[in-house]
Protein backbone atom coordinates (compact mmCIF):
# COMPACT_ATOMS: atom_id res chain seq x y z
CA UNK A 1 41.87 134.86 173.96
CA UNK A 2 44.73 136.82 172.30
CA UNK A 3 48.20 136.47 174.13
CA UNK A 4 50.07 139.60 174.59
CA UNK A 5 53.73 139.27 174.33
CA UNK A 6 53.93 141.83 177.03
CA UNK A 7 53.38 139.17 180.24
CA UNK A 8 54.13 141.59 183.05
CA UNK A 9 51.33 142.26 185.18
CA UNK A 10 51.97 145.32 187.38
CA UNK A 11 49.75 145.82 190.28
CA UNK A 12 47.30 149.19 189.69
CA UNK A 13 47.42 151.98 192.26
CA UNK A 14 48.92 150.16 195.17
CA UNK A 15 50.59 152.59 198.04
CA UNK A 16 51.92 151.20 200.90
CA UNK A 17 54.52 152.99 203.82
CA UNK A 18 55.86 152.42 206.69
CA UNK A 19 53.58 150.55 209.90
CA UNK A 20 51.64 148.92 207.24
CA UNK A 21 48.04 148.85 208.89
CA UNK A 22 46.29 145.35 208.30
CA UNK A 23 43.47 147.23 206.26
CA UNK A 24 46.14 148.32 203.43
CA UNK A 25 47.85 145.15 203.41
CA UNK A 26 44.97 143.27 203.36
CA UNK A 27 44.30 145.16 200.04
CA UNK A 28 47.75 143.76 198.71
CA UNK A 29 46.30 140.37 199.49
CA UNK A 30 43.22 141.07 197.54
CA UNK A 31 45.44 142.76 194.18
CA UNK A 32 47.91 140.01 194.23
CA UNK A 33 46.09 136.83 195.43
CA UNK A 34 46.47 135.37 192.07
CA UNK A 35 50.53 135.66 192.17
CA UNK A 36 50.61 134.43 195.64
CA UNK A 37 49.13 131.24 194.94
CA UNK A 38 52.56 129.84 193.95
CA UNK A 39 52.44 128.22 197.16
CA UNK A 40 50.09 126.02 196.42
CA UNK A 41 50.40 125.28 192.58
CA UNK A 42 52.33 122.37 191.07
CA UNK A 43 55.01 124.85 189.61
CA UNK A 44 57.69 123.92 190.28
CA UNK A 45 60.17 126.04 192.57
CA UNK A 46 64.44 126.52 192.56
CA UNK A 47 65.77 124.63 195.68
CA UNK A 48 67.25 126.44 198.54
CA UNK A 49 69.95 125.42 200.53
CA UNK A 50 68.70 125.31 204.24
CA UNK A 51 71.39 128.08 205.63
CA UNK A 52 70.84 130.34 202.34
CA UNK A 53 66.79 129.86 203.03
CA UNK A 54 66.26 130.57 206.69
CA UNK A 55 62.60 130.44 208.39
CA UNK A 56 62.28 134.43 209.02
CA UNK A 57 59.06 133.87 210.84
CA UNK A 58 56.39 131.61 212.04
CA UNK A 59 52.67 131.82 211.85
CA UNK A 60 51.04 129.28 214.21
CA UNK A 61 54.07 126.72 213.15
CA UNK A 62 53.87 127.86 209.81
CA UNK A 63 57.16 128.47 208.37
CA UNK A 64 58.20 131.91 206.38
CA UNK A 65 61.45 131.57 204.79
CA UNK A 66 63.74 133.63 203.19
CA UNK A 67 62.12 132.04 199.55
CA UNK A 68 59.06 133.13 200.03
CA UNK A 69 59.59 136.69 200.58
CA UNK A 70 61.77 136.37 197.43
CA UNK A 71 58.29 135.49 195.74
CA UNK A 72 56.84 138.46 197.47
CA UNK A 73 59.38 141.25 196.77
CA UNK A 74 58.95 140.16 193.01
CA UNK A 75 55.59 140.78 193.07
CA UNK A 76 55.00 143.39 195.12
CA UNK A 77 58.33 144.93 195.03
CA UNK A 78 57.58 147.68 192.38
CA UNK A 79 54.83 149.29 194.54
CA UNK A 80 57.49 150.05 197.57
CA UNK A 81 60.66 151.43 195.28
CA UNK A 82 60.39 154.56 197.58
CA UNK A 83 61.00 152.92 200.71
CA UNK A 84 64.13 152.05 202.03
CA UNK A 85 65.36 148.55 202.36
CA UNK A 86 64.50 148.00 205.72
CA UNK A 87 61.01 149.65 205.56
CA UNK A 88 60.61 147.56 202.53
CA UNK A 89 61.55 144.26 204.21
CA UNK A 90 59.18 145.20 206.99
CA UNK A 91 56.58 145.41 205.15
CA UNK A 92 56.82 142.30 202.78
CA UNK A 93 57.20 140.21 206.38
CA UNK A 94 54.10 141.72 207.51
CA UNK A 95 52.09 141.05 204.15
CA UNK A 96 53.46 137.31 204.38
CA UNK A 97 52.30 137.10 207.99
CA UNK A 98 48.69 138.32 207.31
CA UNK A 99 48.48 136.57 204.22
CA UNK A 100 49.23 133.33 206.26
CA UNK A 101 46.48 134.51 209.04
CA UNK A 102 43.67 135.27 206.29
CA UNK A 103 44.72 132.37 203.78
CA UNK A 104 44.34 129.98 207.05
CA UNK A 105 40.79 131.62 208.65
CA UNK A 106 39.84 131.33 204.58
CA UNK A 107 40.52 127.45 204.78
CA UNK A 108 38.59 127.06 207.52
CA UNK A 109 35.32 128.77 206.06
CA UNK A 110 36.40 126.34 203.20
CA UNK A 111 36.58 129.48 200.65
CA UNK A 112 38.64 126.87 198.49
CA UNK A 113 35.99 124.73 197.52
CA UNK A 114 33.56 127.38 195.97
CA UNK A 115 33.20 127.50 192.22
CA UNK A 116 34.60 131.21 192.16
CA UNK A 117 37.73 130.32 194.30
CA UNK A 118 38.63 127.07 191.91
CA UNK A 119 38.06 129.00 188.66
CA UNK A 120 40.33 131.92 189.59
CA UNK A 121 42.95 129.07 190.91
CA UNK A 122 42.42 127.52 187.03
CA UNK A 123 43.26 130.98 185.74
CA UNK A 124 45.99 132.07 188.61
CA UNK A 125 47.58 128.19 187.70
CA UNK A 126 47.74 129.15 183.78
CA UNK A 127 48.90 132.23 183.65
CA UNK A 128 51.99 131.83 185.88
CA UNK A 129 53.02 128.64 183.39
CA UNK A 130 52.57 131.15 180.81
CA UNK A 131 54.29 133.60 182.73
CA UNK A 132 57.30 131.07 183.44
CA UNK A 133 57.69 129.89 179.80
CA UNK A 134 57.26 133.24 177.94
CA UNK A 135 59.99 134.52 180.90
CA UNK A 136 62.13 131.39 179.86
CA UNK A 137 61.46 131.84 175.88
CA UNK A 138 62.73 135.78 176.41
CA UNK A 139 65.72 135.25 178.33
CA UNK A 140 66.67 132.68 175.86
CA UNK A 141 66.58 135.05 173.14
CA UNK A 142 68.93 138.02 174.49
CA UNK A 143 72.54 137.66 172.81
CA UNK A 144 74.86 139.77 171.78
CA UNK A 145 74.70 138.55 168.35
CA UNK A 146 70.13 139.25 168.41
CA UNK A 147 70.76 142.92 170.12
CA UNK A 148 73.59 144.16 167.39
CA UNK A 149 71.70 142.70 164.23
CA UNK A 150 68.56 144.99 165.64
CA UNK A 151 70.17 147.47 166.09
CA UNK A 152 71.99 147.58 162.80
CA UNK A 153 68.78 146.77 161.21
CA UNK A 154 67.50 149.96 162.72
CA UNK A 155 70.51 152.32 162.12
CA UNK A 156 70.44 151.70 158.62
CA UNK A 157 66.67 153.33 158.31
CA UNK A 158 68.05 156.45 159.80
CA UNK A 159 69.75 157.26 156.34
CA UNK A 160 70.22 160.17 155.13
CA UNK A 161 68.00 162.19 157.53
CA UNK A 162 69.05 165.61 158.06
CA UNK A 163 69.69 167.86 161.84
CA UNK A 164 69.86 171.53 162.37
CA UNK A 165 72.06 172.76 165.24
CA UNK A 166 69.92 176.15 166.09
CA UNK A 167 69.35 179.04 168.43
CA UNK A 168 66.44 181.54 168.63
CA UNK A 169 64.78 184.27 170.55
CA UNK A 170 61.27 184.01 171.66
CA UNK A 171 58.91 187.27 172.08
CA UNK A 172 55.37 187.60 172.25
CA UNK A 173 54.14 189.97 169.43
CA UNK A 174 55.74 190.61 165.93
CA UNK A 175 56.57 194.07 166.63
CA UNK A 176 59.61 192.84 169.15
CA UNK A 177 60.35 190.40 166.76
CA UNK A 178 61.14 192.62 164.44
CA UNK A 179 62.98 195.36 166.54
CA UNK A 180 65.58 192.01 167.88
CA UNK A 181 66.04 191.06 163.97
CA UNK A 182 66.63 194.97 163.18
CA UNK A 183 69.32 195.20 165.86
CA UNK A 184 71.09 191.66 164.86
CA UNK A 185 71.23 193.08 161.42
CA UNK A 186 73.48 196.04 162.55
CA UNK A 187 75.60 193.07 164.19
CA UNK A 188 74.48 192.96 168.07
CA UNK A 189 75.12 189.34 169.28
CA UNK A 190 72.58 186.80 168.72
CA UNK A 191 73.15 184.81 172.22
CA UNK A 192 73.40 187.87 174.23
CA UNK A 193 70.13 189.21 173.03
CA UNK A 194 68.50 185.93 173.35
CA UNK A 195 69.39 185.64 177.41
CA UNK A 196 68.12 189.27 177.80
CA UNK A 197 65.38 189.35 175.70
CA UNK A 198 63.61 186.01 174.89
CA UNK A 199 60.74 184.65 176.97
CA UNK A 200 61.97 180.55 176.12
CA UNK A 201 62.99 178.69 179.02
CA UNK A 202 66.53 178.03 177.18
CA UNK A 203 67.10 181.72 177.12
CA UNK A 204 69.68 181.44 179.56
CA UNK A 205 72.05 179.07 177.12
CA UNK A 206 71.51 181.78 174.56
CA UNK A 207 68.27 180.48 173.22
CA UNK A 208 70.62 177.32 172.09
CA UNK A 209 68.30 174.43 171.09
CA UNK A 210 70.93 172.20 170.07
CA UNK A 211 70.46 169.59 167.23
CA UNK A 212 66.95 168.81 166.21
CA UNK A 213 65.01 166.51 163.14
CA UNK A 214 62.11 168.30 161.64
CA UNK A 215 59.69 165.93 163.56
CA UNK A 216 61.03 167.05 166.54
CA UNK A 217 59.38 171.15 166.55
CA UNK A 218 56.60 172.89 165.47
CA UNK A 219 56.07 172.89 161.33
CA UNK A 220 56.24 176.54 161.17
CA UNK A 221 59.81 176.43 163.19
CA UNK A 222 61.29 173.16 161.40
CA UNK A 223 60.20 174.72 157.93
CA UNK A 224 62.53 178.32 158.05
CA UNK A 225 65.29 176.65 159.95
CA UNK A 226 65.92 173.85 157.50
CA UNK A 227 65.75 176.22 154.73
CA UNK A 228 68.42 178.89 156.07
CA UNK A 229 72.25 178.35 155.75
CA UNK A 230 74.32 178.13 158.26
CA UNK A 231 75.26 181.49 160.24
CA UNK A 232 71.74 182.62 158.67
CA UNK A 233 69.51 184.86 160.95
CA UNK A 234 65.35 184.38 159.87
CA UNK A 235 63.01 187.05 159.99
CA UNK A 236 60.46 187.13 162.63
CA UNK A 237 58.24 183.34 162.59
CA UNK A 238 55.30 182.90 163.95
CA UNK A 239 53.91 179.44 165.63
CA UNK A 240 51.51 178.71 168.71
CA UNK A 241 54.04 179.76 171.09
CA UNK A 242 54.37 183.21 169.48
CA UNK A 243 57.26 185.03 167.64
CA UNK A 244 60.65 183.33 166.83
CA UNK A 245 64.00 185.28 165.66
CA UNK A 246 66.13 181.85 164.75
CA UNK A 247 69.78 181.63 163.55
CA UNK A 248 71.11 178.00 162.29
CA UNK A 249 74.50 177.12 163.60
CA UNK A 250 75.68 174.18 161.94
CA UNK A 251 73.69 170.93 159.42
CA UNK A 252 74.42 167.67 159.36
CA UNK A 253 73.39 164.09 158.44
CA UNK A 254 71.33 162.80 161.60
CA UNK A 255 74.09 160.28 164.06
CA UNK A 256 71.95 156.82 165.14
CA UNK A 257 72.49 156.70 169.08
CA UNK A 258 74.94 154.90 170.53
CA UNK A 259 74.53 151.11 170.85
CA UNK A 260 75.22 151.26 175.04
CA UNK A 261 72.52 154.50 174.65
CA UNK A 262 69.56 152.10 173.35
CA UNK A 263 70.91 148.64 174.54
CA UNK A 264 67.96 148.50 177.17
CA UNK A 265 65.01 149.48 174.55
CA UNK A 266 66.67 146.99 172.19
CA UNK A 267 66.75 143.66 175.27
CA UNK A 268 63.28 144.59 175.67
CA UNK A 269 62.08 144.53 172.20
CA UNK A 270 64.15 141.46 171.89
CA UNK A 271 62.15 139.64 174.79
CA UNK A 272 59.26 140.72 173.68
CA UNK A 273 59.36 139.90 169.87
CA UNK A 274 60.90 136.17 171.34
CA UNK A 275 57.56 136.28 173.29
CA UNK A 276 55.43 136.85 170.43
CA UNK A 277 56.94 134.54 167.76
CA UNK A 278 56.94 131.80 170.17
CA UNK A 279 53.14 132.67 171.00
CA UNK A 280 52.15 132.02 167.13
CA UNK A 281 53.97 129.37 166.72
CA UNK A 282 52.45 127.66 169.40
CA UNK A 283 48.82 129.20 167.87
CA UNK A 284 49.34 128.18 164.35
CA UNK A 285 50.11 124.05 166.11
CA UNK A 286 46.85 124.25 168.08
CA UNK A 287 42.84 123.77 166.82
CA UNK A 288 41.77 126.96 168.42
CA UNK A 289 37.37 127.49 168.37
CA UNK A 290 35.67 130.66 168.82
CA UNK A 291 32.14 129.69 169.53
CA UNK A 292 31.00 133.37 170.10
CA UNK A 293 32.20 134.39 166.32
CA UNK A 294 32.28 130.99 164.37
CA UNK A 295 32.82 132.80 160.96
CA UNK A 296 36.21 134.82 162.21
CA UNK A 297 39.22 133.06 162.50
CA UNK A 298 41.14 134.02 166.25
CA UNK A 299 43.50 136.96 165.39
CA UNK A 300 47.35 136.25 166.34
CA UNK A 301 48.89 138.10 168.77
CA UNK A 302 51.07 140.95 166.47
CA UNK A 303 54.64 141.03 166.61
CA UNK A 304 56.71 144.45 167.81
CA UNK A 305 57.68 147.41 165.28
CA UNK A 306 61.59 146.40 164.94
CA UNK A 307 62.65 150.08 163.99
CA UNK A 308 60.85 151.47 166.92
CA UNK A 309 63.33 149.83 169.55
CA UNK A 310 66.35 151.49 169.19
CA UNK A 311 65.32 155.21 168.29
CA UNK A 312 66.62 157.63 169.93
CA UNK A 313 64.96 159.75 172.78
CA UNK A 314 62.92 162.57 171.04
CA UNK A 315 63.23 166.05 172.31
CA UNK A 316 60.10 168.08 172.05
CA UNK A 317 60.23 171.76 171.96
């Protein structure tokens, strides 16, 4: 089995509100039984002081403490970011409480001891150690010094690419295109034209598009733009979204973004890439078999695109 560096495992289409009902949060038990099995696995677990881990509820003498619905909130916490703290908290004490109720009337049928139950433990068991040490391995790797030399690894492929600073005027059929170009020619003004006449949603900042690559419009659009000059008006252009009258404000060289802009796309490629390299390593030490395809060697997990961390958020018009 191929490891993906990626190790989160979000839960899939779980809702939950308010006055949980035990049907829904019964279904949380079912989605996240694997997670929840911390309790019982020899992992082992950050000690609590007893004041700073109070029991927040019982369960025929069964102790909840604080720790546990730290566990809980981890797991579960992304599918409740819309309530609010106390509706959340609610809610993870309930799922705790039932999950104690069913887990105990599931001993009793002695659920453990069937085949099905033992090899999703097995599985449950290894993926949280490989959840742990990849989570370790990735935490490691975040410094200062890893996150600057991607991101001046990355900066220095933006050379030399070139931005146009435009504004244009949007009509349906040529024939208004070319009445708005005739009337800028005898020297009408291009913005206030473009917030009474064109049909783009940027109209009202007199059809200003701001700066822009060529990847980042239409061909037809990018091509006459980033051939005019500066304080150039087009004639009438044609793409899928009908007829454009475009004037170029200003070129320039392309800026990379701003370290603090990308600094959160960067951590994460830097966990994950840590994830990945420490994944082969440990699959080019170990005598790995597949007896379903004995003539093809097991493929190793591939390691992020470093340029695609840090680029900057593309605008799409």
């Amino acid at each position: 089995m191929t490891v993906s560096p990626n190790c989160a495992a979000p839960l899939n289409g779980l809702s939950a509100r308010p006055g949980l009902g035990l049907g829904l949060r019964f279904g949380l038990l079912t989605t996240a039984a694997a997670a929840c099995l911390t309790a019982v696995l020899a992992i082992s677990q950050p000690l609590y002081a007893q004041d700073a881990n109070p029991v927040i509820a019982k369960v025929n003498g069964a102790e909840i403490r604080q720790s546990d619905l730290t566990v809980a909130e981890e797991e579960l916490g992304p599918s409740l970011q819309q309530m609010d703290p106390a509706s959340r908290r609610e809610n993870l004490i309930s799922f705790l409480i039932d999950m104690k109720i069913v887990a105990k009337a599931a001993e009793a049928k002695k659920v453990g001891d069937t085949p099905d139950f033992k090899q999703k433990m097995a599985f449950a068991h290894d993926r949280l150690l490989m959840d742990s040490l990849l989570a370790t391995e990735g935490k490691a790797a975040v410094t200062d010094e890893a996150m600057k030399k991607v991101y001046e690894d990355a900066t220095k492929q933006v050379a030399a690419e070139k931005e146009v600073h435009a504004r244009h005027i949007l009509v349906p059929t040529e024939e208004e295109a070319k009445a708005i170009k005739a009337e800028l020619d005898k020297g009408a003004d291009f913005a206030k034209l473009a917030k009474e006449k064109s049909k783009d949603p940027g109209a009202a900042d007199g059809g200003d598009l701001g700066f822009f690559t060529k990847e980042q419009m239409v061909p037809e659009f990018s091509a006459v733009a980033f051939a005019l000059e500066p304080g150039k008006i087009s004639d009438p252009v044609k793409s899928q979204f009908g007829w454009h009258v475009i004037k170029v404000e200003e070129k320039r060289d392309r800026k990379p973004p701003d370290f603090a802009q990308v600094k959160g796309q960067i951590q994460t490629f830097v966990v994950r890439k840590a994830q990945a390299d420490y994944v082969t390593k440990l699959r080019t030490e170990a005598k790995v078999e597949r007896l379903d395809k004995k003539d093809e060697p097991a493929a190793a997990p591939a390691a992020p695109d470093a340029k695609a961390a840090p680029a900057a958020p593309a605008k799409k018009k």
